[in-house]
Protein backbone atom coordinates (compact mmCIF):
# COMPACT_ATOMS: atom_id res chain seq x y z
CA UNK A 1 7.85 12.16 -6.75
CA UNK A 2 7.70 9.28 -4.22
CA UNK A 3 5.19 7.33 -4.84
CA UNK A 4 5.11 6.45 -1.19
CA UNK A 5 4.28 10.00 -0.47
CA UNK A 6 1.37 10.90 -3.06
CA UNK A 7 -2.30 11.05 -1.81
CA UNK A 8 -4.70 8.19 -2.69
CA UNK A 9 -6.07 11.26 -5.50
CA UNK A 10 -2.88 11.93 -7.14
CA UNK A 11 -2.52 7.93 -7.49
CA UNK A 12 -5.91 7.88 -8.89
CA UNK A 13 -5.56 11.31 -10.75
CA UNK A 14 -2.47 9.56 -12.07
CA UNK A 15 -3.79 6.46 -13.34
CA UNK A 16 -6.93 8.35 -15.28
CA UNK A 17 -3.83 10.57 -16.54
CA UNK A 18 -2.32 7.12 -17.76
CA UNK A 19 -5.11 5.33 -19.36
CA UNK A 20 -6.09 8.67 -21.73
CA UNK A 21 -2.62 8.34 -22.96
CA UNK A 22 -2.89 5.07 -23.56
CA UNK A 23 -6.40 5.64 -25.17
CA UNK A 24 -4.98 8.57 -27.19
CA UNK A 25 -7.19 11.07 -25.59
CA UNK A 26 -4.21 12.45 -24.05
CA UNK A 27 -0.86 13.30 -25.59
CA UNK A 28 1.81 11.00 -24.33
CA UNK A 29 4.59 13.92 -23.52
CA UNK A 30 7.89 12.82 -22.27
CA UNK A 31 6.00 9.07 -21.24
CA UNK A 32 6.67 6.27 -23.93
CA UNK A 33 3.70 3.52 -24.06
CA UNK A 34 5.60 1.33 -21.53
CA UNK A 35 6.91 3.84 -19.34
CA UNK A 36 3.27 4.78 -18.89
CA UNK A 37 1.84 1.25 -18.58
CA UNK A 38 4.74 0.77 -15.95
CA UNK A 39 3.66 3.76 -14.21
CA UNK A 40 -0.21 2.49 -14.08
CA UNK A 41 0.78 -0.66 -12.80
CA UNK A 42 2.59 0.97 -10.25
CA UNK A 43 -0.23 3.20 -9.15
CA UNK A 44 -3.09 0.51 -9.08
CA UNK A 45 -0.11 -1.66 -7.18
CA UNK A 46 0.13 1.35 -4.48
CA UNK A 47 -3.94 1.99 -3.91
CA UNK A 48 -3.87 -2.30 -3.42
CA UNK A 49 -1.54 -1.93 -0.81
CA UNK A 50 -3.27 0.70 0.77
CA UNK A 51 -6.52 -1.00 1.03
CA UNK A 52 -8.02 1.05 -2.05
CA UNK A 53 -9.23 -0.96 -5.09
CA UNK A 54 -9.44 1.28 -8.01
């Protein structure tokens, strides 16, 4: 999915979904460690452009 496209609660939804991974509350899936630290980066980076600080 665009990232351009998703709703300021998918982003966020998204980078809660991240940081259990990362924490090891969540299973990682088909995400690697950096693929999902990229992917957190990339959310807080969208929600900062948009005005939201998260």
């Amino acid at each position: 999915m665009d990232i351009k496209k998703m709703s300021n609660i998918d982003l966020k939804y998204g980078i809660d979904r991240c940081n259990a991974r990362l924490s090891g509350i969540m299973p990682m899936g088909y995400m690697n460690k950096d693929r999902c630290i990229k992917a957190l980066e990339e959310y807080r980076k969208e929600l900062l452009n948009r005005g939201i600080i998260y």
